[in-house]
Protein backbone atom coordinates (compact mmCIF):
# COMPACT_ATOMS: atom_id res chain seq x y z
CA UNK A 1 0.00 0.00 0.00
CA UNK A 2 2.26 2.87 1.45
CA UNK A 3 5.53 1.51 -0.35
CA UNK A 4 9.31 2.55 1.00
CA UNK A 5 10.24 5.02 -2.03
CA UNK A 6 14.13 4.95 -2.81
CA UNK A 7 13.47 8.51 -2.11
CA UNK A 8 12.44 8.10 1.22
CA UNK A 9 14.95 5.89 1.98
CA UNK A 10 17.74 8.20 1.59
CA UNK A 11 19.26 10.13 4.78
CA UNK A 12 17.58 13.55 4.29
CA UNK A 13 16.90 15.90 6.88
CA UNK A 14 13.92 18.09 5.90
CA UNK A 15 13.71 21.88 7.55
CA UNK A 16 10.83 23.06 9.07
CA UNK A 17 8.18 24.23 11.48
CA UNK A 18 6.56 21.89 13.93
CA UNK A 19 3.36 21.63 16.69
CA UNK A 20 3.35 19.17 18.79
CA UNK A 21 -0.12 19.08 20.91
CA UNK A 22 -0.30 16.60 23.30
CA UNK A 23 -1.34 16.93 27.56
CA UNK A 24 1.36 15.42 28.79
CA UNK A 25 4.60 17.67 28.99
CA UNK A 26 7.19 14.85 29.22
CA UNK A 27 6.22 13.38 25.50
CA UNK A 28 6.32 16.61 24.20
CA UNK A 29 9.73 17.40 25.47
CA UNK A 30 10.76 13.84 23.96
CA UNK A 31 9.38 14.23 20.74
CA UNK A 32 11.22 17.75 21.05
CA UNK A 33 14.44 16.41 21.65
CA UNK A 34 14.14 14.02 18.80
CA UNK A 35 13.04 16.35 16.44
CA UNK A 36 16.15 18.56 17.16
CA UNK A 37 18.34 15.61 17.25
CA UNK A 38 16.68 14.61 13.79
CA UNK A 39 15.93 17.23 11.72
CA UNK A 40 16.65 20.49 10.57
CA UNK A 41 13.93 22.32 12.37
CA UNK A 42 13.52 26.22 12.48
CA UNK A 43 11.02 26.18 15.03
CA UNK A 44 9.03 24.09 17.82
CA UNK A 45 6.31 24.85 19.39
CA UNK A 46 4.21 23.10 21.87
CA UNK A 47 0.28 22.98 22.66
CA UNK A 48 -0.94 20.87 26.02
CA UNK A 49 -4.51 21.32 25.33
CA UNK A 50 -7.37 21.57 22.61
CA UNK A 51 -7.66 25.67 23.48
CA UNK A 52 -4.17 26.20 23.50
CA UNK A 53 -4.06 24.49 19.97
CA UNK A 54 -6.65 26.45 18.29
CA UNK A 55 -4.74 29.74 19.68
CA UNK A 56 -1.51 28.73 18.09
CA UNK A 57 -2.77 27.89 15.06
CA UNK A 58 -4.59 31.39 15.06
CA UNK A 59 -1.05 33.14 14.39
CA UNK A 60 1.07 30.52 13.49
CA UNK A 61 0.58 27.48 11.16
CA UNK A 62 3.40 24.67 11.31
CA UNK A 63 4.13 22.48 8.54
CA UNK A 64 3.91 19.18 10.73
CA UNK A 65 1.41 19.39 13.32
CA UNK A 66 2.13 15.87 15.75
CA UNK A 67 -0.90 15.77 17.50
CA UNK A 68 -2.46 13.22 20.56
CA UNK A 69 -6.22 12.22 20.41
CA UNK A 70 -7.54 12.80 23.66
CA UNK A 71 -6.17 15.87 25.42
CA UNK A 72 -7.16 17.71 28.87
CA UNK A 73 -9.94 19.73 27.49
CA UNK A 74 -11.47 17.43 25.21
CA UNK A 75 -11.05 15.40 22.25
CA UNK A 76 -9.17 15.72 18.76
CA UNK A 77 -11.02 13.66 16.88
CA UNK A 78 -14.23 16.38 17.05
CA UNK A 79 -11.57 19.33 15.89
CA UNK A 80 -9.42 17.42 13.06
CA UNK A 81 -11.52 17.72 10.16
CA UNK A 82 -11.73 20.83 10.93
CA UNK A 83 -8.45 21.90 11.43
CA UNK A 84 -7.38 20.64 8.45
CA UNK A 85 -9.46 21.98 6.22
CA UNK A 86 -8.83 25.55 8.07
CA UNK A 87 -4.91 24.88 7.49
CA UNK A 88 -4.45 22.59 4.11
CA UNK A 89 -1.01 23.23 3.78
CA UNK A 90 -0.39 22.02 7.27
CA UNK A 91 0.63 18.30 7.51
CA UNK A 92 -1.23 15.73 10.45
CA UNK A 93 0.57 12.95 11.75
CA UNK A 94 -1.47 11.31 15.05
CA UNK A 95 0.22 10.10 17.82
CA UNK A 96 -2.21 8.26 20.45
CA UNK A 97 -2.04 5.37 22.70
CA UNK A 98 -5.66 4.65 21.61
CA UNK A 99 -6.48 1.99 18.92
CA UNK A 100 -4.82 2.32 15.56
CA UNK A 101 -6.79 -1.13 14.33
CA UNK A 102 -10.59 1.49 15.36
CA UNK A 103 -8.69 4.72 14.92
CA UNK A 104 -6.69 4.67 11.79
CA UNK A 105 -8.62 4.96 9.11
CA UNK A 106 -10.71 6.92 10.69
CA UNK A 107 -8.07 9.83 11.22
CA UNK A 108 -7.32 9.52 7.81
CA UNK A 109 -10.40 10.08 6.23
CA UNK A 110 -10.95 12.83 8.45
CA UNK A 111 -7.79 14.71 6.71
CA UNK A 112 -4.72 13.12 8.98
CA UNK A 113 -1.38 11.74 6.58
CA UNK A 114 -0.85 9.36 8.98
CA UNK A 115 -1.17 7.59 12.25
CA UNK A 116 1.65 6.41 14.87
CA UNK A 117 1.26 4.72 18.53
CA UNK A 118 3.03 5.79 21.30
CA UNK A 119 4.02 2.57 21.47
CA UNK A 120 6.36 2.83 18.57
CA UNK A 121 10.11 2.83 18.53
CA UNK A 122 12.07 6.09 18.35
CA UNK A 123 13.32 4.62 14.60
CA UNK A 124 9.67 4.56 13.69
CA UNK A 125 8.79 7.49 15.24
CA UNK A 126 11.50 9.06 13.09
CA UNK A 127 10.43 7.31 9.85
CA UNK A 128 7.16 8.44 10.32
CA UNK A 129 7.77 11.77 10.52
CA UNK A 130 10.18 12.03 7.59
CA UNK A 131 7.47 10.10 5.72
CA UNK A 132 5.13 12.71 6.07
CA UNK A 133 7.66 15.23 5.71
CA UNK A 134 8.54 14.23 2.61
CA UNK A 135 4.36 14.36 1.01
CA UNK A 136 4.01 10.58 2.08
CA UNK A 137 1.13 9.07 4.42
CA UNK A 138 2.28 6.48 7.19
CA UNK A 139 0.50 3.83 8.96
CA UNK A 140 2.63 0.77 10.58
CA UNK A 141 2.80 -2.19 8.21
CA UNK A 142 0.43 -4.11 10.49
CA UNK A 143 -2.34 -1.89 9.92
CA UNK A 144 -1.39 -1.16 6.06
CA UNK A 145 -1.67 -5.30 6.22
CA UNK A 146 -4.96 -5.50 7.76
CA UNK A 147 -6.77 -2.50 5.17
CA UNK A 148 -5.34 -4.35 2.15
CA UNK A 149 -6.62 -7.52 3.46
CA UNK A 150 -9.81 -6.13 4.56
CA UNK A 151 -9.89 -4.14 0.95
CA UNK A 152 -9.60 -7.71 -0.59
CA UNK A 153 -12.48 -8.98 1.38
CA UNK A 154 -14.89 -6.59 0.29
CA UNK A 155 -13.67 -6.93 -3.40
CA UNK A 156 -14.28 -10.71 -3.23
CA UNK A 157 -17.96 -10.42 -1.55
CA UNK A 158 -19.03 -6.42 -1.05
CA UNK A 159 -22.55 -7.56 0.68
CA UNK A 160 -20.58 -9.88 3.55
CA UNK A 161 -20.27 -5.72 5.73
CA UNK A 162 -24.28 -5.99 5.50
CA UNK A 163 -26.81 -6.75 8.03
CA UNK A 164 -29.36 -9.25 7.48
CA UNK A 165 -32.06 -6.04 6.79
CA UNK A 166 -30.04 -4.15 5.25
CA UNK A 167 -29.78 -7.45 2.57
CA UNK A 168 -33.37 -7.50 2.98
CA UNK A 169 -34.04 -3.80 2.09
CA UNK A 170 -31.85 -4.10 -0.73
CA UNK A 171 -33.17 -6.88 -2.40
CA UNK A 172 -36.29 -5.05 -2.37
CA UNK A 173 -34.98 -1.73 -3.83
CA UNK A 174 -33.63 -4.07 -6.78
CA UNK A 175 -37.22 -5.50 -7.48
CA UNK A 176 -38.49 -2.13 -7.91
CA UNK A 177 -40.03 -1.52 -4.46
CA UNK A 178 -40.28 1.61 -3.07
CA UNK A 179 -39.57 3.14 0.52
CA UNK A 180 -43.19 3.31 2.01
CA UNK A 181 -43.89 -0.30 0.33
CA UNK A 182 -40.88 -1.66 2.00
CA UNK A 183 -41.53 -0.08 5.25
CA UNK A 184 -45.27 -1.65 5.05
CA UNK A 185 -43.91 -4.97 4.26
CA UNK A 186 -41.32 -5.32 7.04
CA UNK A 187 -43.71 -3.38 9.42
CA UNK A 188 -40.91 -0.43 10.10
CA UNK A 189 -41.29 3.28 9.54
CA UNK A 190 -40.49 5.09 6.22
CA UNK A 191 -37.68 6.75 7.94
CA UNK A 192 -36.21 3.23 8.99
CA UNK A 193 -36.29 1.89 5.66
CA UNK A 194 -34.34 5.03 4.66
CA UNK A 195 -31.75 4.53 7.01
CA UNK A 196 -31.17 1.14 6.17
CA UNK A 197 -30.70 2.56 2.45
CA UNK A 198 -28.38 4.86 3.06
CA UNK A 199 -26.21 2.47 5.84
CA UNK A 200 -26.16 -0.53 2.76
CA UNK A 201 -25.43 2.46 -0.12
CA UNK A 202 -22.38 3.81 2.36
CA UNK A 203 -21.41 0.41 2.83
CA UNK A 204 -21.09 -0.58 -0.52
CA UNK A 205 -19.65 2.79 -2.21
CA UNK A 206 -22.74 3.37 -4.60
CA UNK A 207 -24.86 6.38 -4.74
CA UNK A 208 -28.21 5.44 -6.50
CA UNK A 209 -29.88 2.37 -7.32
CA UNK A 210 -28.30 2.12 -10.84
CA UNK A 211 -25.06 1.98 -9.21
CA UNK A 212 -26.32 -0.57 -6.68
CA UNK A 213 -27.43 -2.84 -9.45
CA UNK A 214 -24.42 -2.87 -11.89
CA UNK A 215 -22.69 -4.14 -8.54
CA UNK A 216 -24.67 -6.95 -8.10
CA UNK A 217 -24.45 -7.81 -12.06
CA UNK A 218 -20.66 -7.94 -11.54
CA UNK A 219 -20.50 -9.65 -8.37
CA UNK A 220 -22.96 -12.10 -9.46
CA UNK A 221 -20.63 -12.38 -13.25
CA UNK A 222 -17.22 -12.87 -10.95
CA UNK A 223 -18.50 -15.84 -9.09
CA UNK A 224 -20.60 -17.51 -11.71
């Protein structure tokens, strides 16, 4: 997935600003130290809380931001998109002892490059800031294993993520039923049946019902 580049495997040392937000002061004085020891940076600055972030970033806009999940004041995860759509240019790399298996991909749709435990080494803590450095997204290769596997799952049978009503919902869509029918039929409310539409289309990437059917023509061609 997120290949070593001969690029990135040479020994540069890129220049820069970085923000590293995080509660606890002793991991941001370590991942100062390593930063200095590692890389060419013109400035550091430091943010122990969701407030003090958002005030930093007000006048000042880094070009790696290093940032932990759950700080004093609050949670990251309900200011990232956010942030990163307010500062584009500004690079994301998440550094939690939370989950990366439930909080990965999830940081990463959300506008994040990347996603690092605290329980990494200091070498991986280094390659995955050059990574990013350098325009590149990092995950660990035991997560990048577990996408592409679970990518290769839902290639081989897309309708295995659904629930036994969602499958039941969209078999009627596909025979032409409509929303209030279905909801009559499986004694639910209009608005149910609606959910359940929108969970199975989410699910399976489509956006209308032309889309939905093409996908079972293919799926149903591939395993024939």
């Amino acid at each position: 997935m997120f290949e070593m580049t001969k690029m990135e495997q040479e020994d540069s040392h890129a220049a820069g600003k970085f923000l590293i937000a995080d509660d606890h002061m002793i991991v941001r004085r370590g991942l100062q130290d390593l930063i200095h020891d590692q890389f060419r940076a013109s400035a550091i600055r430091e943010a122990s809380s969701i407030k003090e972030l958002h005030q930093v970033l007000q006048g000042w806009v880094p070009d790696l931001l290093i940032l932990d999940l759950q700080m004093t004041d609050g949670s990251a995860l309900d200011h990232l998109e956010r942030i990163c759509k307010n500062h584009p240019e500004m690079r994301v790399l998440v550094y939690s002892m939370r989950s990366e298996s439930v909080y990965a991909q999830r940081v990463m749709a959300l506008g994040s490059v990347g996603y690092l435990s605290k329980e990494s080494s200091e070498e991986e803590v280094i390659r995955a800031i050059r990574r990013v450095l350098q325009g590149f997204e990092y995950l660990s290769p035991r997560t990048e294993l577990k996408i592409l596997e679970k990518d290769q799952e839902q290639i081989r049978d897309p309708f295995g993520q659904l629930s036994d009503r969602e499958i039941a919902v969209m078999e009627d869509l596909l025979e032409g039923k409509g929303v209030k029918e279905i909801s009559a039929r499986l004694g639910v409310q209009p608005t149910t049946v609606a959910t359940y539409k929108a969970r199975l289309f989410d699910k399976l990437g489509v956006s209308n019902l032309l889309d939905l059917q093409n996908l079972v023509v293919l799926h149903r061609s591939s395993n024939s």
